[in-house]
C-alpha atoms as a PDB file:
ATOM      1  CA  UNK A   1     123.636  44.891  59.736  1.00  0.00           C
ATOM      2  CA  UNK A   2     125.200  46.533  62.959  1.00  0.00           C
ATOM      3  CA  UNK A   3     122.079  45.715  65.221  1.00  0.00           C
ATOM      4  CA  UNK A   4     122.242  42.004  63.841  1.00  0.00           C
ATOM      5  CA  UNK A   5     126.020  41.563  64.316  1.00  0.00           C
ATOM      6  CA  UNK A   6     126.186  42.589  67.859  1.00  0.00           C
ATOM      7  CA  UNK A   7     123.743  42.758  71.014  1.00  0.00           C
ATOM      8  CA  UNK A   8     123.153  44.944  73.847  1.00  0.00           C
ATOM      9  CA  UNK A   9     125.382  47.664  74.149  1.00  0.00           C
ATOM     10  CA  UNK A  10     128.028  46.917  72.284  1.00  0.00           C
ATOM     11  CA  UNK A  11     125.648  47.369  69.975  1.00  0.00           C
ATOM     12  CA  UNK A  12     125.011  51.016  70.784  1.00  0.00           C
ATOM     13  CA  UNK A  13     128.784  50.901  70.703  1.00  0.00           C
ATOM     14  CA  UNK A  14     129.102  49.644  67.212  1.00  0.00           C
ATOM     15  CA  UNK A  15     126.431  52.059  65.613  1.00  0.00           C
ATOM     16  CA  UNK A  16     127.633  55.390  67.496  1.00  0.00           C
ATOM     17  CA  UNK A  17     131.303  54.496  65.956  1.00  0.00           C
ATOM     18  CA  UNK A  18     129.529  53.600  62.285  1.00  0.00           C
ATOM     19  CA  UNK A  19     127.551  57.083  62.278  1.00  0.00           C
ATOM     20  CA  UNK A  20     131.182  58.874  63.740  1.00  0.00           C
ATOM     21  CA  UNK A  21     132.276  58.423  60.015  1.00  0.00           C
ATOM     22  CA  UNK A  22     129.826  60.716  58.444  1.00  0.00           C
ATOM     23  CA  UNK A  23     130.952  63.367  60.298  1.00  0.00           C
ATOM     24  CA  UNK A  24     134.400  61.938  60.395  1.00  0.00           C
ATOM     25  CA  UNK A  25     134.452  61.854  56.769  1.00  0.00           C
ATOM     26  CA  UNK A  26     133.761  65.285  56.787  1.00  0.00           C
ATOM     27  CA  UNK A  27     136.293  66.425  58.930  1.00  0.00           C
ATOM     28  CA  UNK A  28     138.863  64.629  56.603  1.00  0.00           C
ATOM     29  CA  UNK A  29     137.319  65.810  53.220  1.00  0.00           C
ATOM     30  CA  UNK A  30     137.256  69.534  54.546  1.00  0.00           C
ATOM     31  CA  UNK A  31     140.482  69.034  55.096  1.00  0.00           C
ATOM     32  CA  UNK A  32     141.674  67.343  52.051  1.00  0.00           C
ATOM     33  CA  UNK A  33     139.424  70.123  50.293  1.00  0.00           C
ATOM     34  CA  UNK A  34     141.631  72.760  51.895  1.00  0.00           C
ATOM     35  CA  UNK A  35     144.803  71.434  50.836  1.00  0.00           C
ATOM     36  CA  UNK A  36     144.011  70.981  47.076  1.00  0.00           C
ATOM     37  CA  UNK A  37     142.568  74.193  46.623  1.00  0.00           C
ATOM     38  CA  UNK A  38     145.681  75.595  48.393  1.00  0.00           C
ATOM     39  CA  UNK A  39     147.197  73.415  45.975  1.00  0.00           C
ATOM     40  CA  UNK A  40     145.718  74.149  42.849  1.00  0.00           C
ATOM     41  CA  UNK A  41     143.253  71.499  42.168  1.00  0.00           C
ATOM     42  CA  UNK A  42     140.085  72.126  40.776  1.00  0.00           C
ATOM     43  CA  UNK A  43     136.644  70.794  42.351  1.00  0.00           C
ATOM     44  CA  UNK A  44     136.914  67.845  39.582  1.00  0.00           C
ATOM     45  CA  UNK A  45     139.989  66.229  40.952  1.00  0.00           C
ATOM     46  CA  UNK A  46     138.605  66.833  44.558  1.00  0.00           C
ATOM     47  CA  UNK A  47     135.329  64.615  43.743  1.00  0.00           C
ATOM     48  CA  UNK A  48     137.810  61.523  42.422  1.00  0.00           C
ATOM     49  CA  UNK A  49     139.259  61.262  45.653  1.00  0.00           C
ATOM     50  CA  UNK A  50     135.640  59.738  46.790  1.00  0.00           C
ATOM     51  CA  UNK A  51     136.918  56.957  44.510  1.00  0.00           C
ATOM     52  CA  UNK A  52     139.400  55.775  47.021  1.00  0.00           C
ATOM     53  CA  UNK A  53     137.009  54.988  50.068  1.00  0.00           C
ATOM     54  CA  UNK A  54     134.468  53.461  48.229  1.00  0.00           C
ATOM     55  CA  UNK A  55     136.899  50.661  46.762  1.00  0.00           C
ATOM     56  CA  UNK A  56     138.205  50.235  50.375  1.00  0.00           C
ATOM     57  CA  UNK A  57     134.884  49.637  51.281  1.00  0.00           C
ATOM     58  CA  UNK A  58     134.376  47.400  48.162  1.00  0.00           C
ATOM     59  CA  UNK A  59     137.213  45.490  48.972  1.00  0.00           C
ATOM     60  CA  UNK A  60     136.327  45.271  52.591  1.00  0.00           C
ATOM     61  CA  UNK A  61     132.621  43.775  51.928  1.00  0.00           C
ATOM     62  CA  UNK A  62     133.280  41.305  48.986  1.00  0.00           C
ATOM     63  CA  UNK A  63     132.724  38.124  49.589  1.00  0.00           C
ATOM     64  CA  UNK A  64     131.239  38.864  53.758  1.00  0.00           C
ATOM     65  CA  UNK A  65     128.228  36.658  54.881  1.00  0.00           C
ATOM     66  CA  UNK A  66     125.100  38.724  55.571  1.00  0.00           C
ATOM     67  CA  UNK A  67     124.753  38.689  59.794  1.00  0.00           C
ATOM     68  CA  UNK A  68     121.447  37.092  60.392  1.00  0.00           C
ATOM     69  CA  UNK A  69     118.524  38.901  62.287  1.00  0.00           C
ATOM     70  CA  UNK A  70     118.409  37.833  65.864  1.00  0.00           C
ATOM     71  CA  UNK A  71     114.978  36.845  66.486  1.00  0.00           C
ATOM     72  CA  UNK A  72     112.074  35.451  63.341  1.00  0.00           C
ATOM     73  CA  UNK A  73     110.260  38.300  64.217  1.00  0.00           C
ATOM     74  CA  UNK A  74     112.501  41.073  63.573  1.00  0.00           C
ATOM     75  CA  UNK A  75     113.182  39.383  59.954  1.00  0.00           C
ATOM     76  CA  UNK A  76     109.167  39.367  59.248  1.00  0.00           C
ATOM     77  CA  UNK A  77     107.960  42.146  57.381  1.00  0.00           C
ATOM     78  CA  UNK A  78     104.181  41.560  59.500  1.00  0.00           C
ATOM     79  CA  UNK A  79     105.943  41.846  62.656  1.00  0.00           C
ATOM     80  CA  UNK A  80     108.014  44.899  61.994  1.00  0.00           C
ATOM     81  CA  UNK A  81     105.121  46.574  60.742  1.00  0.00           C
ATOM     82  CA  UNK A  82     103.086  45.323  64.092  1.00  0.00           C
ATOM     83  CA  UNK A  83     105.636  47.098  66.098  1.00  0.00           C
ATOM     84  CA  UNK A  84     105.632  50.109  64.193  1.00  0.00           C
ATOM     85  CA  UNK A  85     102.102  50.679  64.387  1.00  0.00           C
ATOM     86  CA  UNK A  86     103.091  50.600  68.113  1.00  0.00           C
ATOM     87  CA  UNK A  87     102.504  54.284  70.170  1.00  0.00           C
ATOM     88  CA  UNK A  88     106.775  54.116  70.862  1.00  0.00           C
ATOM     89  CA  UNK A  89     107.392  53.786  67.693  1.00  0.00           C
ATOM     90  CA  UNK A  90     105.335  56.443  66.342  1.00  0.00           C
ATOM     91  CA  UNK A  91     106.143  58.569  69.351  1.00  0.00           C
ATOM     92  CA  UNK A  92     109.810  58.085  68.508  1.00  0.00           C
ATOM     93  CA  UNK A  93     109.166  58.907  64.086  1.00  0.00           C
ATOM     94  CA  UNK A  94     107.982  62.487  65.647  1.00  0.00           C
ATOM     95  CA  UNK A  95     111.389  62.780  67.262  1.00  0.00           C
ATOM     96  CA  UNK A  96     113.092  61.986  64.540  1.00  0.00           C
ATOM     97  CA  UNK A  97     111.590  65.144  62.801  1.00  0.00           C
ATOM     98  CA  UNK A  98     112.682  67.442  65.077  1.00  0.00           C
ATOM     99  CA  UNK A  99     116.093  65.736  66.175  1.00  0.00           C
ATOM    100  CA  UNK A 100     117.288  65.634  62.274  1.00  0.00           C
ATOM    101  CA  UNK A 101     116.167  69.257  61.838  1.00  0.00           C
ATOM    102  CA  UNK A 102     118.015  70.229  64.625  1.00  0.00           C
ATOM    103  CA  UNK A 103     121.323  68.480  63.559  1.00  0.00           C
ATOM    104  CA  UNK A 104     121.113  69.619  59.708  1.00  0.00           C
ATOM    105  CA  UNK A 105     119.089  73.117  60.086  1.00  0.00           C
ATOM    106  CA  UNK A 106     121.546  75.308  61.722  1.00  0.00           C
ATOM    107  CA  UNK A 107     124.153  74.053  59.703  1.00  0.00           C
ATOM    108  CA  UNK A 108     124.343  76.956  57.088  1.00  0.00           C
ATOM    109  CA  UNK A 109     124.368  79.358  59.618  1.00  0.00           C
ATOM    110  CA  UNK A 110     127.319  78.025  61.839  1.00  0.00           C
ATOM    111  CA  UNK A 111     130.387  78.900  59.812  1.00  0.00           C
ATOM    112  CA  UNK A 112     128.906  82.431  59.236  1.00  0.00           C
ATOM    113  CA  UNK A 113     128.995  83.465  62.694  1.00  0.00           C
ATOM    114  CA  UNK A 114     132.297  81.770  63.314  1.00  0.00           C
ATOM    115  CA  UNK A 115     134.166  83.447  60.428  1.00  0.00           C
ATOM    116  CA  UNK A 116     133.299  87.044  62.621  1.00  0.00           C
ATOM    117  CA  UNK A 117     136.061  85.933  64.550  1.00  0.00           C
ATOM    118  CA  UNK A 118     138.269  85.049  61.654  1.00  0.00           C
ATOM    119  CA  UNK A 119     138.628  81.453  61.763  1.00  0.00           C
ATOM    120  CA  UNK A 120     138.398  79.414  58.390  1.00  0.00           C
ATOM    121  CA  UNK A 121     134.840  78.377  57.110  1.00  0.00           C
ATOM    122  CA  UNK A 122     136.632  75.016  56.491  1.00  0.00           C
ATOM    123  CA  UNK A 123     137.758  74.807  59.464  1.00  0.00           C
ATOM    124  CA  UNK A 124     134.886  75.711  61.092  1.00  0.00           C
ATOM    125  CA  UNK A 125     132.950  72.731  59.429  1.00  0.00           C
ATOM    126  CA  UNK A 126     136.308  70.514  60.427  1.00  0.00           C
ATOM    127  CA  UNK A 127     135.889  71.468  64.035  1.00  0.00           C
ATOM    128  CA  UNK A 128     132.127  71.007  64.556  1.00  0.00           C
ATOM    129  CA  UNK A 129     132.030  67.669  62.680  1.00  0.00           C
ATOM    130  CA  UNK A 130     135.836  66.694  64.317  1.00  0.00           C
ATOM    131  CA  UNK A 131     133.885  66.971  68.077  1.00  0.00           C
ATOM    132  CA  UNK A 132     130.694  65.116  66.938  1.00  0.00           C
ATOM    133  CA  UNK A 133     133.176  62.175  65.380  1.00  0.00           C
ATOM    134  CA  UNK A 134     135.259  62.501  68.588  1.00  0.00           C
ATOM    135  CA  UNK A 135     132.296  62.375  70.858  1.00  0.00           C
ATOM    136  CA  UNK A 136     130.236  58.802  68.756  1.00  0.00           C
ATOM    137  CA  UNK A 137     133.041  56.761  69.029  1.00  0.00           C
ATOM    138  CA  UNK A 138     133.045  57.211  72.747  1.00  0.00           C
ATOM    139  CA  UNK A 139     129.092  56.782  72.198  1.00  0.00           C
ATOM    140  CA  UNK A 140     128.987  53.175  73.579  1.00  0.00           C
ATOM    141  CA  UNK A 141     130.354  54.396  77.188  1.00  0.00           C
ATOM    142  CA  UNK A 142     128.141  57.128  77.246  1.00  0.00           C
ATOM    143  CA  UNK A 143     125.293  54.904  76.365  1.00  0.00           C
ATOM    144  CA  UNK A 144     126.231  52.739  78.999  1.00  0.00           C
ATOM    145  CA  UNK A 145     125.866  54.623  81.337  1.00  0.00           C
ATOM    146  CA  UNK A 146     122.722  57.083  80.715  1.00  0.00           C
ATOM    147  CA  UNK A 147     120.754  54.528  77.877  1.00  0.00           C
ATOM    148  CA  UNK A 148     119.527  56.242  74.970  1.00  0.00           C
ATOM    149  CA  UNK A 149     116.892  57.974  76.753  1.00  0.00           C
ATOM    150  CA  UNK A 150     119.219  60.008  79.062  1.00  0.00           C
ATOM    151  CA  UNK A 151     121.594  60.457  76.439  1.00  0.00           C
ATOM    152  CA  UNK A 152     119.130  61.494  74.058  1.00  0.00           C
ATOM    153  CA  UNK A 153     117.493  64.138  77.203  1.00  0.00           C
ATOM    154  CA  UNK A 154     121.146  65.550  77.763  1.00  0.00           C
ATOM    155  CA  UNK A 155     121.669  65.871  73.883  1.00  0.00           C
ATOM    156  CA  UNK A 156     118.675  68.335  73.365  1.00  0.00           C
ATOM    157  CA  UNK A 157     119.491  69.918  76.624  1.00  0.00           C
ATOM    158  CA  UNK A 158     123.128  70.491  74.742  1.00  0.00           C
ATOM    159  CA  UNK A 159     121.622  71.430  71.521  1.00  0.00           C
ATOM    160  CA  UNK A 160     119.174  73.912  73.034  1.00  0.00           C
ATOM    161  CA  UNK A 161     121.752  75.624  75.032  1.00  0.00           C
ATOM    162  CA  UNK A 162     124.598  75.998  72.292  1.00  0.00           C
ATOM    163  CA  UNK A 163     121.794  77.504  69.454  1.00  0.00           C
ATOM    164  CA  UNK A 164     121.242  79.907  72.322  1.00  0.00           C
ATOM    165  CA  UNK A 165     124.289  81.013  72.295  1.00  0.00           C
ATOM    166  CA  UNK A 166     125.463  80.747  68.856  1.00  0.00           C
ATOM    167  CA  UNK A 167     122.043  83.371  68.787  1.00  0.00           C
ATOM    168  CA  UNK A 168     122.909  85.881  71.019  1.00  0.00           C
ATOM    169  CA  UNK A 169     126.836  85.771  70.814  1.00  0.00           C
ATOM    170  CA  UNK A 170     129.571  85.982  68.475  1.00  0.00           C
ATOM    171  CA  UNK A 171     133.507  86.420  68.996  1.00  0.00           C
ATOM    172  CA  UNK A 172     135.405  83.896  71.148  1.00  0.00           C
ATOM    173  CA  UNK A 173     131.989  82.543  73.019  1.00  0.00           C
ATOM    174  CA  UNK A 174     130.697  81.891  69.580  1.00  0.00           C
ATOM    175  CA  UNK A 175     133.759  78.931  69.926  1.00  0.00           C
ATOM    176  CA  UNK A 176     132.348  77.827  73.033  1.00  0.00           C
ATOM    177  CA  UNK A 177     128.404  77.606  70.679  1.00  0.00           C
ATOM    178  CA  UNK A 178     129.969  75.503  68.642  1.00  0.00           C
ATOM    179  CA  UNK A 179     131.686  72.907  70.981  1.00  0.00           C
ATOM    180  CA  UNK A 180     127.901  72.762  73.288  1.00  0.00           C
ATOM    181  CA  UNK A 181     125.773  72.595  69.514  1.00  0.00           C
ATOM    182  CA  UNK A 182     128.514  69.502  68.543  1.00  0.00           C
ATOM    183  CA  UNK A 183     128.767  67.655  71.161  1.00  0.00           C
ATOM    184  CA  UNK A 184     124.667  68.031  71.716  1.00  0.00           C
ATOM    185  CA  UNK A 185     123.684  66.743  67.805  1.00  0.00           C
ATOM    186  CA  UNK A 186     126.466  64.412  67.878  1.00  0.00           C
ATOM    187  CA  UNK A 187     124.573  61.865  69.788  1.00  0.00           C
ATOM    188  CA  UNK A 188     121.014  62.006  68.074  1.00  0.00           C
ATOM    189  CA  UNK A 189     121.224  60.046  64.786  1.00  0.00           C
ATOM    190  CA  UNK A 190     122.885  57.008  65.694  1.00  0.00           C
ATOM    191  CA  UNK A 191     120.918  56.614  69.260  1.00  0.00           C
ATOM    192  CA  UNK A 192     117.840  57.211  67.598  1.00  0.00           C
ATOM    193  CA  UNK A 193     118.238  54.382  65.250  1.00  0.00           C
ATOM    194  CA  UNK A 194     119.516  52.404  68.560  1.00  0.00           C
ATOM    195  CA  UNK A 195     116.408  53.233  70.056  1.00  0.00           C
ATOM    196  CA  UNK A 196     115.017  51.731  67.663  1.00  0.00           C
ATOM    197  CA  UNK A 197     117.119  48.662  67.737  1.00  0.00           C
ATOM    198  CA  UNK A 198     117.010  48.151  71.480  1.00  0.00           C
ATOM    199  CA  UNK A 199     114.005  48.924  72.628  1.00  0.00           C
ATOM    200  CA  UNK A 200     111.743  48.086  69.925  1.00  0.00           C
ATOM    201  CA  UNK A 201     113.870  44.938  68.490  1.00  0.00           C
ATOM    202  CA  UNK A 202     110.878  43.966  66.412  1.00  0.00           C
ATOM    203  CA  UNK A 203     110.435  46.682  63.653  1.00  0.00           C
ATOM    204  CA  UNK A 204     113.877  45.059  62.270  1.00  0.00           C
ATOM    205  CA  UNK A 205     116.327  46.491  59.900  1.00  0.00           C
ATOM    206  CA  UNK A 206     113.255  48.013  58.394  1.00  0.00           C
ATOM    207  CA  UNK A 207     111.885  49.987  61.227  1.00  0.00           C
ATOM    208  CA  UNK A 208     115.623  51.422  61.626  1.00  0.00           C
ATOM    209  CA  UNK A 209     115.404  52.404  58.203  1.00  0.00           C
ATOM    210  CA  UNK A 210     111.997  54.232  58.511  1.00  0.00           C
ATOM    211  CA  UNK A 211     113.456  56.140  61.202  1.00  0.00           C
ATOM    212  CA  UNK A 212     116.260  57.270  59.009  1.00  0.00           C
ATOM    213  CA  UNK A 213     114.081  58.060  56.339  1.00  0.00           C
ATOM    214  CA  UNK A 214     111.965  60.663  58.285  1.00  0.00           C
ATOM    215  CA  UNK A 215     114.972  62.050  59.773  1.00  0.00           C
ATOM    216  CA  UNK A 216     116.028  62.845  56.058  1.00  0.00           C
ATOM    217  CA  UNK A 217     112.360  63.990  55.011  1.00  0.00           C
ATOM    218  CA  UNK A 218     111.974  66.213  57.878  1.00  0.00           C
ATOM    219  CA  UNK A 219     114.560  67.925  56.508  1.00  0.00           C
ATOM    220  CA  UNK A 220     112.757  68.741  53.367  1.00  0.00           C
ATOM    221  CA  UNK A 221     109.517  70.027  55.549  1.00  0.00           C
ATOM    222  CA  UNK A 222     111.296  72.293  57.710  1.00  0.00           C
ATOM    223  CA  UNK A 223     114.169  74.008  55.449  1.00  0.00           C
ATOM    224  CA  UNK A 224     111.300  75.932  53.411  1.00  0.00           C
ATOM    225  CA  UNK A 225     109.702  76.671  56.911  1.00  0.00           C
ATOM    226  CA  UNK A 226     113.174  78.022  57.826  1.00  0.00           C
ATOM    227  CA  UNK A 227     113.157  79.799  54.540  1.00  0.00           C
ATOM    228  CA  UNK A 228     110.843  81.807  55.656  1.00  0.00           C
ATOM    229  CA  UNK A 229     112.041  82.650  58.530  1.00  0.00           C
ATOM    230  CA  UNK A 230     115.286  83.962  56.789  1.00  0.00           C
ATOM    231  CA  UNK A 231     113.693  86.240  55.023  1.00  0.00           C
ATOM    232  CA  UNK A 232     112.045  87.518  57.446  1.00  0.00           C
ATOM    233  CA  UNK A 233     114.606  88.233  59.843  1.00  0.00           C
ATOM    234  CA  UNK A 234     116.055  89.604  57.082  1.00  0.00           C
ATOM    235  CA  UNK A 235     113.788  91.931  56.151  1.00  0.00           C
ATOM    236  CA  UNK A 236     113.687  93.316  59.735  1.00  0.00           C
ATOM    237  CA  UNK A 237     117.588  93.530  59.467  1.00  0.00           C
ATOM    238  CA  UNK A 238     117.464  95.289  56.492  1.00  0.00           C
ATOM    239  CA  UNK A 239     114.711  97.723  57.970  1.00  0.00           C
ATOM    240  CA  UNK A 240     117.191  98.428  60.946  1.00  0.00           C
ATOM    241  CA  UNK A 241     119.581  99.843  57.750  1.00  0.00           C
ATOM    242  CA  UNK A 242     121.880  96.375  58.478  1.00  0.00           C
ATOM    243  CA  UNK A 243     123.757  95.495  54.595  1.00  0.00           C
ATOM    244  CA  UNK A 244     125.821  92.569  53.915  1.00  0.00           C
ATOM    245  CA  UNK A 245     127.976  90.811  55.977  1.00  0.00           C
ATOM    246  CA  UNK A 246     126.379  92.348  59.146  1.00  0.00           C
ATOM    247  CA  UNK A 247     123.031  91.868  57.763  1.00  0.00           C
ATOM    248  CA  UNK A 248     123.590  87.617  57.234  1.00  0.00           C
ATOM    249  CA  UNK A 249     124.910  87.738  60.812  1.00  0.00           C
ATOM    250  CA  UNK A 250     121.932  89.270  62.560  1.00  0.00           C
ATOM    251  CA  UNK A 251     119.706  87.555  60.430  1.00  0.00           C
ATOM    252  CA  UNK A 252     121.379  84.517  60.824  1.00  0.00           C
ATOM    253  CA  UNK A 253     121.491  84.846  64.652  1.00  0.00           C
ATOM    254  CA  UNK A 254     117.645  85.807  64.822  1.00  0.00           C
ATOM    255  CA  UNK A 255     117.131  82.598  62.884  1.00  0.00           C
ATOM    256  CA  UNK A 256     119.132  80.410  64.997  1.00  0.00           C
ATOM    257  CA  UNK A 257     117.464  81.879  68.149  1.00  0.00           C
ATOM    258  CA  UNK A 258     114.041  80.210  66.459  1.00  0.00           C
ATOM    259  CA  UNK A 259     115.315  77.014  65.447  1.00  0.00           C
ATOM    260  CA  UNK A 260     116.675  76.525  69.536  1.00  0.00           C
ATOM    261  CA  UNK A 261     112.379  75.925  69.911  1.00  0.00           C
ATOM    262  CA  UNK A 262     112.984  72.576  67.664  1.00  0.00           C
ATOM    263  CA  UNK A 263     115.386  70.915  70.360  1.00  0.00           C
ATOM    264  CA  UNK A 264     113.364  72.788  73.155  1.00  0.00           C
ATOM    265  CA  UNK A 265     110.367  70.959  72.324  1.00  0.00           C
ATOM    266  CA  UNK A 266     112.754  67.945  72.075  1.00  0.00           C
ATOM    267  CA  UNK A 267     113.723  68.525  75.926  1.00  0.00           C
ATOM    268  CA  UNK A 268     109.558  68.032  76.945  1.00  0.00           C
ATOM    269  CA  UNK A 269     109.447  64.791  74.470  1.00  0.00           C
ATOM    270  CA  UNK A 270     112.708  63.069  75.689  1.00  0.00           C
ATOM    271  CA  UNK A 271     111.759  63.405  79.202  1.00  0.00           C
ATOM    272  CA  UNK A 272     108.269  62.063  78.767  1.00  0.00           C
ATOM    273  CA  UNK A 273     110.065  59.267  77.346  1.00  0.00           C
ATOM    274  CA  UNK A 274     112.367  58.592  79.825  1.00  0.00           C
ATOM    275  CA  UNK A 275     109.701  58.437  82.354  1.00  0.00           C
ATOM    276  CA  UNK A 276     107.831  55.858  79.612  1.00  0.00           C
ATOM    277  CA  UNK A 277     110.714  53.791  79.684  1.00  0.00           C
ATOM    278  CA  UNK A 278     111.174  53.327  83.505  1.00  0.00           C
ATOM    279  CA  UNK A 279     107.618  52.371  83.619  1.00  0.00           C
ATOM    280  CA  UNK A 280     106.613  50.062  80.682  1.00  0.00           C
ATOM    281  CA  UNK A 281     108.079  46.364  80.568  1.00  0.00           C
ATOM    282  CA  UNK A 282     110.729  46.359  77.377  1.00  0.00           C
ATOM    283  CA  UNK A 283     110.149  44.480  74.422  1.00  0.00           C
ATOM    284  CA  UNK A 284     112.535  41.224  74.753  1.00  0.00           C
ATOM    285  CA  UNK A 285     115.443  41.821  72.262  1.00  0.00           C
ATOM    286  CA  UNK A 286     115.930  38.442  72.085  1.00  0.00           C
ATOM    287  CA  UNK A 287     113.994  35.311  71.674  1.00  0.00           C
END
């Protein structure tokens, strides 16, 4: 709807500030979360507030005309599957494995390592998902100026670098991990469906949606593959005579230190495709 309703980069504009809500929602829910608990409420009463957005949004939509795809091509099902048959496209459904694993993986592991220093698992999740909301609705500048491709390249670089050190440090520094991990995932999701929408107009609405769905099935590949890895490193941690909390941590950082290949590998395929940019003639978005 986004990539129909607007064109160039307000476009990329538009969708950065549309994906800023998911982890904008959960900056305000963790919150809200927080303060019934504190409260009293029970986890029954905390689910009815979801209630309130989704009339908003109910309200909002009722009655709206459907924007229209900008070219015939992008509203044909033959041509969007012609263009995802395309090298770039498939090239890009790769990515999207490893840039979705990277953004949910970690996740679990995050607050853990955090709460060493005594901060609030709530508030942990509130500040990690408050940067990335921060940094997508200022998404549409940043595109602006680097294009998906560099933004994408500097958000791996980002990622790599703050799993690092969320790996091999914890105290105040493990603060400083969490602002270089946000502001590095922050940026994947909605410019890889961008991607999508700008440079390969012709997949549609329904090539965006493929790449969100194997972004969300990646997920399911890799968390029993980082499963294993868990127990492993837990194992080992448990050899070294490691037991509870200090176990999870150094397991948790030993598992954190592998998952930093996933947007390594990401740093080699976003710079072959910045190069593959600069050198292939774009796909018209507009006929």
């Amino acid at each position: 709807m986004i990539a129909d309703a607007y064109q160039g980069n307000r476009m990329s504009k538009m969708l950065n500030r549309f994906h800023m809500w998911f982890p904008g929602g959960i900056v305000i829910g963790s919150l809200v979360s927080k303060f019934m608990t504190d409260a009293g409420f029970g986890w029954e009463s905390q689910i009815w507030v979801i209630l309130i957005p989704t009339l908003i949004y109910a309200y909002l939509f009722f009655g709206q005309p459907w924007p229209r795809a900008k070219t015939k091509e992008a509203s044909s099902i033959k041509s969007n599957l012609k263009s995802m048959f395309s090298p770039l496209f498939i090239f890009m459904m790769v990515c999207m494995t490893l840039t979705a694993i990277t953004e949910f993986g970690p996740q679990q592991w995050v607050g853990l390592i955090l709460s060493k220093s005594g901060a609030q698992p709530m508030l942990i999740l509130a500040l990690v998902t408050g940067l990335m909301a921060v940094a997508r609705y200022f998404g549409g500048v940043v595109v602006g100026r680097f294009d998906q491709t560099g933004v994408l390249l500097g958000s791996s670089i980002l990622a790599t670098l703050g799993l690092y050190l969320f790996s091999t440090q914890t105290g105040g520094m493990a603060y400083l991990a969490a602002v270089i991990f946000a502001l590095g995932i922050a940026y994947f999701w909605p410019n890889m469906i961008g991607f999508a929408a700008d440079k390969i107009p012709k997949s549609g609405a329904l090539g965006m949606s493929v790449i969100g769905a194997v972004g969300m099935f990646s997920t399911s590949i890799f968390q029993p593959i980082i499963g294993k890895w868990i127990d492993s490193d837990k194992t080992e941690a448990a050899a070294m005579g490691l037991t509870g909390d200090e176990l999870e941590l150094v397991a948790g950082q030993d598992t954190l230190g592998t998952m930093a290949l996933f947007p390594a590998i990401l740093i080699i395929l976003f710079t072959i495709l910045l190069f593959w940019i600069k050198s292939r003639k774009v796909e018209p978005a507009f006929a």
